[in-house]
Protein backbone atom coordinates (compact mmCIF):
# COMPACT_ATOMS: atom_id res chain seq x y z
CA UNK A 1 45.45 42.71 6.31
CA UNK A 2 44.10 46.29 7.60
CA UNK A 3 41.23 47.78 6.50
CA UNK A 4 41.37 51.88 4.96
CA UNK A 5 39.77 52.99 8.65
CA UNK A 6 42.85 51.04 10.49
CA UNK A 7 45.62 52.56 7.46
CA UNK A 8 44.19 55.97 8.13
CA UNK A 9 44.74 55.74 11.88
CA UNK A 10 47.89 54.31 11.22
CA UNK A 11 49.03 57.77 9.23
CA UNK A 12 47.55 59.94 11.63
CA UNK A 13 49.25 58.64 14.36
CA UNK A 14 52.90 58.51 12.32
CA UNK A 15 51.91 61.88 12.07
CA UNK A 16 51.76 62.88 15.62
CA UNK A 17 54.89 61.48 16.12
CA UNK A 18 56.87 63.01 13.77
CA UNK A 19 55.24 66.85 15.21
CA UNK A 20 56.47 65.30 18.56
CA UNK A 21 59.84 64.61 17.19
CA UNK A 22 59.95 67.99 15.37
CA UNK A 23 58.39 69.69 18.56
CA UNK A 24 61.99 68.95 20.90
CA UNK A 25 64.47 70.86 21.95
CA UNK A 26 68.21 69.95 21.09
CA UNK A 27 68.82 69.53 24.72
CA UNK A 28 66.07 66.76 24.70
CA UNK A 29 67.43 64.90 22.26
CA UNK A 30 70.38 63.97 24.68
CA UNK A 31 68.43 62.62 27.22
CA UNK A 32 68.27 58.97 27.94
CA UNK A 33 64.51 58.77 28.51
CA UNK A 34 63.98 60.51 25.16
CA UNK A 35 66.86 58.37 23.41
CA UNK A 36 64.80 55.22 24.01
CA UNK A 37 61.53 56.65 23.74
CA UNK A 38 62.50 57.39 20.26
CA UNK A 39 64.64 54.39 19.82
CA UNK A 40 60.70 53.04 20.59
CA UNK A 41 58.71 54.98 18.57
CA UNK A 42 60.92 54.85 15.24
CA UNK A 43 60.39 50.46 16.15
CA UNK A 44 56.84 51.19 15.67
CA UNK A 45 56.78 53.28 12.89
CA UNK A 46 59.17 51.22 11.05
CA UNK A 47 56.29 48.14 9.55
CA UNK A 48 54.09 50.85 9.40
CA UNK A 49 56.29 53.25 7.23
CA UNK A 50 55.44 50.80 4.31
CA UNK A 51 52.25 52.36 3.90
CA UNK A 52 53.37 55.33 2.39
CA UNK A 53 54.08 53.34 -0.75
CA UNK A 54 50.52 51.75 -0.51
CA UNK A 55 48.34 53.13 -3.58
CA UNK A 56 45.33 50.79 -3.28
CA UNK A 57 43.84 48.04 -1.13
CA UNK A 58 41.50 45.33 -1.54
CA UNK A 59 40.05 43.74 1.35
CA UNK A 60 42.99 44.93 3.35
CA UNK A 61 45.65 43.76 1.00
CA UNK A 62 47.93 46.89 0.10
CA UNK A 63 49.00 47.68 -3.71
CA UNK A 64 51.66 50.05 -4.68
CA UNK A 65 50.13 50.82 -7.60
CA UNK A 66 46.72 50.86 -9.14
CA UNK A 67 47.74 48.69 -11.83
CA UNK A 68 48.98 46.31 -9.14
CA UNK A 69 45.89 45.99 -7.90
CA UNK A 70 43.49 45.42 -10.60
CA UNK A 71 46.01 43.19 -12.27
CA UNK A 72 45.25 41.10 -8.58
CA UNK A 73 41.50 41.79 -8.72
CA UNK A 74 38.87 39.40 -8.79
CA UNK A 75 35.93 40.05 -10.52
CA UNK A 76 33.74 41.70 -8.03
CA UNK A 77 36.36 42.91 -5.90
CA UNK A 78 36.37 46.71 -4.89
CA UNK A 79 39.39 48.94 -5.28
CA UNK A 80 40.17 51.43 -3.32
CA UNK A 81 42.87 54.18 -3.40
CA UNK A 82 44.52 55.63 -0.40
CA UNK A 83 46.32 58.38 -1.91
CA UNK A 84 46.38 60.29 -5.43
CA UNK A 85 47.84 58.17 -8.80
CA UNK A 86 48.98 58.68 -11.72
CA UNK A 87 48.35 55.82 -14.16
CA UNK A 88 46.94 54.52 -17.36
CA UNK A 89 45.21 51.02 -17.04
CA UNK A 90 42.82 48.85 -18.84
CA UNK A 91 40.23 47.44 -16.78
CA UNK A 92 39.75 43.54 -18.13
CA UNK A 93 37.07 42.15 -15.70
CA UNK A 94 34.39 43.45 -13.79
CA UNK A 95 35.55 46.02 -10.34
CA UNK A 96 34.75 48.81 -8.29
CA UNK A 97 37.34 51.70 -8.06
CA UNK A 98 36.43 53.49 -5.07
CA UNK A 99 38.84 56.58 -5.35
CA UNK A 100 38.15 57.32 -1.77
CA UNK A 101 38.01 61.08 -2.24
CA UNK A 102 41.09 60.78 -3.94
CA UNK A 103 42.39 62.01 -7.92
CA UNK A 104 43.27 59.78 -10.46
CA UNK A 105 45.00 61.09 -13.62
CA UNK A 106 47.43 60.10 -16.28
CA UNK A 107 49.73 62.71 -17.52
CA UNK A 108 47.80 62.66 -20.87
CA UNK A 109 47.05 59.47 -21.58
CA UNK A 110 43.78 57.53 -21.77
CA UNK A 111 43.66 57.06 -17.68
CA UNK A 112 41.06 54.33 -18.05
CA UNK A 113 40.34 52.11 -20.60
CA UNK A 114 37.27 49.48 -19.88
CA UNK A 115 36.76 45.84 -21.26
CA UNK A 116 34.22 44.91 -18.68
CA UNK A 117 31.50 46.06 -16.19
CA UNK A 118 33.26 48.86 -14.70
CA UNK A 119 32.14 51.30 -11.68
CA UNK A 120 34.39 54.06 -10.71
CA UNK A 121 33.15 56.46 -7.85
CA UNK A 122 34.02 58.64 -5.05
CA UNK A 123 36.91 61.09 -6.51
CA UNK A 124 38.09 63.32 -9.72
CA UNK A 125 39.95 62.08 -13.02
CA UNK A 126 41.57 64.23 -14.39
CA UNK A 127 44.00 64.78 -17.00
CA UNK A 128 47.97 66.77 -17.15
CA UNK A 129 48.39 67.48 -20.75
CA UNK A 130 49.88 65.25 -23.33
CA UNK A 131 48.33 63.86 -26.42
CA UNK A 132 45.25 65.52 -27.87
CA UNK A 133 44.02 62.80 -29.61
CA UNK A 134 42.96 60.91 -26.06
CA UNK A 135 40.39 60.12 -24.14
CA UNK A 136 40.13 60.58 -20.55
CA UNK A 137 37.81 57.90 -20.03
CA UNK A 138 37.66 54.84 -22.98
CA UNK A 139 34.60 52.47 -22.65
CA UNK A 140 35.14 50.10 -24.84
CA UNK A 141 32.74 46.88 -24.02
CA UNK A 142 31.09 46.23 -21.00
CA UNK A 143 29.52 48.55 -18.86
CA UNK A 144 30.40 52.18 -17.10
CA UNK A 145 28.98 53.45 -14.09
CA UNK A 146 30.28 56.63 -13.04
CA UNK A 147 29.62 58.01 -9.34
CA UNK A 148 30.25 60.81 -7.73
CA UNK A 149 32.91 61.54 -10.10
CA UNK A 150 34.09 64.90 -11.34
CA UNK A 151 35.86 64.48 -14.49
CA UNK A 152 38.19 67.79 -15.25
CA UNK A 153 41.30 68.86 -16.99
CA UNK A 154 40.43 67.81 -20.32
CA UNK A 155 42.28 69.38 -22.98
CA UNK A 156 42.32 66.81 -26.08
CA UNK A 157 40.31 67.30 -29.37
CA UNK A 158 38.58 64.02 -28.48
CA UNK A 159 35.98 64.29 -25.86
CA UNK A 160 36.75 63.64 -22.38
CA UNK A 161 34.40 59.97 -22.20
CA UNK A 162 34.21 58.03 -25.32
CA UNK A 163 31.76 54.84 -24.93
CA UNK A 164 32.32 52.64 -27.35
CA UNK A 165 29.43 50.49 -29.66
CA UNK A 166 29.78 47.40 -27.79
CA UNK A 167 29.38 49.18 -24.12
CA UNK A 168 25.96 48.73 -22.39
């Protein structure tokens, strides 16, 4: 398992390489020493070229998708992206979604839909058209805590957050 600091070192330095790759001459790439220096590097970057597909870890563990990962949440666990999504979920049990800077929206649809004690924080929702008639945000029981969020995009005839009755 990695933590986010490790993953985002990890990008940074597939990043480098590529530039470096990018960055040679034609000539170069005919060289031996460069052959297996790249023959090295693309080795190395291989494992790590998984993490593109990574939308969310928990405690290190990567998730392609958000849904992945609060479908494999505990109750208590903090989720946190490491790149934008696009999904609708319900939220069943009680989580932290740290959106680590990142946006979260849904192409219309209700993006989040809470059964349960339910803190999102650290990012934007926001929405890319489709039905009117939803909500960006649906609390339906539980509880919502909302931090340093910025909610935008809304274009439905319902309002953006809808908390339900039964929602503390």
């Amino acid at each position: 398992d990695i933590t986010e600091e490790e993953y985002a070192k990890i990008a940074e330095l597939m990043e480098a390489c590529q530039e470096a790759y990018d960055a040679l001459a034609p000539e170069d790439l005919e060289r031996e020493d460069v052959i297996e220096a790249i023959a090295k590097m693309m080795a190395l970057m291989e494992p790590a070229s998984m993490l593109d597909t990574v939308a969310a870890m928990i405690d290190g563990t990567p998730y392609e998708t958000l849904v992945d990962a609060v479908n494999a949440a505990e109750a208590g666990n903090t989720i946190v992206l490491t790149k934008d999504v696009a999904e609708s979920i319900t939220v069943s049990k009680s989580v932290i979604i740290d959106l680590g800077g990142n946006t979260w929206s849904s192409g219309g649809k209700t993006t989040l839909n809470t059964l349960a004690d339910v803190t999102v924080k650290n990012g934007t929702i926001t929405s890319t058209g489709g039905t009117l008639a939803s909500y960006m945000i649906n609390a339906e029981s539980g509880s919502l805590t909302l931090e340093n969020i910025t909610v935008t995009g809304h274009k439905g005839s319902n309002p953006a957050l809808n908390i339900g009755p039964g929602v503390q």
